[in-house]
Protein backbone atom coordinates (compact mmCIF):
# COMPACT_ATOMS: atom_id res chain seq x y z
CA UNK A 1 100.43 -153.01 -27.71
CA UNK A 2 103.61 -155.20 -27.42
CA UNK A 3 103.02 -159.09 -26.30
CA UNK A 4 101.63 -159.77 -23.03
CA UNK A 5 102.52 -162.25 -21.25
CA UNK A 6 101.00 -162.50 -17.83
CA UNK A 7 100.94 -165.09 -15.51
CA UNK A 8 97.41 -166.18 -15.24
CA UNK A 9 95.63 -166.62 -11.99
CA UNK A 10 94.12 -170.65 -11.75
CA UNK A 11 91.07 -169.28 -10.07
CA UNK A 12 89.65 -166.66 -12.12
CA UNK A 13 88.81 -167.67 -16.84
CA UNK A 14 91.43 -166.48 -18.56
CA UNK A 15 88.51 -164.19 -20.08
CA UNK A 16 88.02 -162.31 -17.42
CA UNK A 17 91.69 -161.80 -16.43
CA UNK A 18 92.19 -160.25 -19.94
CA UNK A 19 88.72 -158.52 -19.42
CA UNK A 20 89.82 -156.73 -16.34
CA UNK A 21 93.12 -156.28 -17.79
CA UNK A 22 91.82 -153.98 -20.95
CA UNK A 23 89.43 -152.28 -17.96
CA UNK A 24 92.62 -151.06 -16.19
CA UNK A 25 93.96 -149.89 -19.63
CA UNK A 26 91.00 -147.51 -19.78
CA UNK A 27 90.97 -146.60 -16.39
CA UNK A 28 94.76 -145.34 -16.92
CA UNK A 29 93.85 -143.71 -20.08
CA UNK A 30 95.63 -145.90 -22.26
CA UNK A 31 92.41 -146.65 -24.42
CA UNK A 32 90.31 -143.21 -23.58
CA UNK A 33 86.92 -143.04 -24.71
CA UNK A 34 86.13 -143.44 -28.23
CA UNK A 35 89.48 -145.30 -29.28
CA UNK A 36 89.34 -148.05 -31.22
CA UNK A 37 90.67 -151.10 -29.15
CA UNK A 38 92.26 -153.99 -30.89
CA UNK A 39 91.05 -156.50 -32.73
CA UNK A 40 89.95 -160.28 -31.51
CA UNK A 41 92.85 -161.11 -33.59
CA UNK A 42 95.40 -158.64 -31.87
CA UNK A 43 94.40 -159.38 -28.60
CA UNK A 44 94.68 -163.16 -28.95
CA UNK A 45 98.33 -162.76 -30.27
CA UNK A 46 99.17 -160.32 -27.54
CA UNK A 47 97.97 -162.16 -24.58
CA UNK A 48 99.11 -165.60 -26.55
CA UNK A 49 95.47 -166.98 -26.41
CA UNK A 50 92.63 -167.93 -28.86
CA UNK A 51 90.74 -166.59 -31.01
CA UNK A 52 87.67 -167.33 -28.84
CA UNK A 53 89.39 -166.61 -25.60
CA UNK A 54 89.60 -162.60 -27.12
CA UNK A 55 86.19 -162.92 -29.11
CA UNK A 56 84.72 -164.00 -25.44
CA UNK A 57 86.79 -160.77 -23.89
CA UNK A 58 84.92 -158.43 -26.80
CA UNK A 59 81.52 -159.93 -25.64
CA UNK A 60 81.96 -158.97 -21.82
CA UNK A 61 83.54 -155.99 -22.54
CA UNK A 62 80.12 -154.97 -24.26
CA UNK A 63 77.80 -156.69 -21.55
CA UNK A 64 79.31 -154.61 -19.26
CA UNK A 65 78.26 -151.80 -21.62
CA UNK A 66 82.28 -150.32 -22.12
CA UNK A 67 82.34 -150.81 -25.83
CA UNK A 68 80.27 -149.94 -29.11
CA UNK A 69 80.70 -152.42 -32.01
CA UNK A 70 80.94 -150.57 -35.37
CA UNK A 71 80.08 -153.44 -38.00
CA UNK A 72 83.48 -153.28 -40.11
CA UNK A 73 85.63 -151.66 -38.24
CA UNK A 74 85.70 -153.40 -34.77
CA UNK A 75 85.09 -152.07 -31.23
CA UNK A 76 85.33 -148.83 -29.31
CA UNK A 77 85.67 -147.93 -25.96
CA UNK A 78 81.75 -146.36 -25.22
CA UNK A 79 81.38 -142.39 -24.55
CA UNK A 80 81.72 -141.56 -20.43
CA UNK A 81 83.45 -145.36 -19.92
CA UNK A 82 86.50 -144.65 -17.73
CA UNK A 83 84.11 -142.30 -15.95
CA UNK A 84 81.41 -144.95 -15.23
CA UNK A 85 84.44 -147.25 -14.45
CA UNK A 86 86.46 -145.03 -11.88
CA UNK A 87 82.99 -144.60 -9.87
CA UNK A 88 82.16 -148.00 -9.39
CA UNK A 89 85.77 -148.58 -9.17
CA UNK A 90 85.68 -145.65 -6.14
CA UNK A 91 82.72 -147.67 -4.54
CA UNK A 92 84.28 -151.03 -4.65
CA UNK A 93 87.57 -149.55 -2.96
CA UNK A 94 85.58 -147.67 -0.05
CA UNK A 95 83.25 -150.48 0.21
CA UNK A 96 85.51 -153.75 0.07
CA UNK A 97 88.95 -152.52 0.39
CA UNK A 98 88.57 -149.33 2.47
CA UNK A 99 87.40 -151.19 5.92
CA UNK A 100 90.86 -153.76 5.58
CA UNK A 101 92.59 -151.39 5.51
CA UNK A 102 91.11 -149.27 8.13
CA UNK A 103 91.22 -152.34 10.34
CA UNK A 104 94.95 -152.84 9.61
CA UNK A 105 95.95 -149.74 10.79
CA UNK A 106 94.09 -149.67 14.03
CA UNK A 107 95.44 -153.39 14.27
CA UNK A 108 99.14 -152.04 13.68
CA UNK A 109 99.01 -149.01 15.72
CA UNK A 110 99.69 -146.55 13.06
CA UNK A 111 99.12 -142.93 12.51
CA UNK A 112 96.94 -142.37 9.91
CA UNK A 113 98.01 -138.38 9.43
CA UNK A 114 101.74 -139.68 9.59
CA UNK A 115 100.79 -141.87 6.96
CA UNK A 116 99.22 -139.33 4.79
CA UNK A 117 102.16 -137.07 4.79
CA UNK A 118 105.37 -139.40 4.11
């Protein structure tokens, strides 16, 4: 991966930005399961942060059960992750997101099946 450089939202660690940032990598398929991701190392130097800022990414990245360290090598994204991810993904959208939206278009008049076809 090339430098990052993203502006970083005050009200969320830098951690966790970067967590949710390698998360949405998966999801897209750019780290599919079983690739090696990058090293604390690389991912301090691409998001321009410290060592400990990426070694704390690694360490929520496996809480959350999405990697597998291999002692020597580094870590790997865990069999079935960006399936695991797009369903609770799926939930939080039709949970959280889903009913604002829903709202909005009632609230705005809209068409829903006009909006599904453009």
């Amino acid at each position: 991966m090339s430098a990052t450089n993203p502006v970083w939202n005050d009200d969320l660690p830098i951690y966790r930005q970067i967590t949710d940032i390698i998360i949405r990598r998966v999801l897209d398929g750019v780290y599919p399961d079983g690739e090696l991701l990058p090293s604390v190392r690389g991912v301090a130097d691409e998001f321009n942060v410290s060592p400990l800022t990426a070694a704390k990414v690694f360490q929520e990245l496996d809480k959350e059960g999405l990697t597998i360290k291999r002692r020597g090598i580094g870590a790997e994204v865990s069999p079935n992750s960006r399936a695991r991810l797009l369903e609770s993904e799926r939930a939080k959208f039709l949970n959280e997101e889903w009913p604002r939206i829903q709202e909005r278009i009632r609230r705005l008049e809209l068409d829903p099946a006009k909006l599904l076809s453009e």
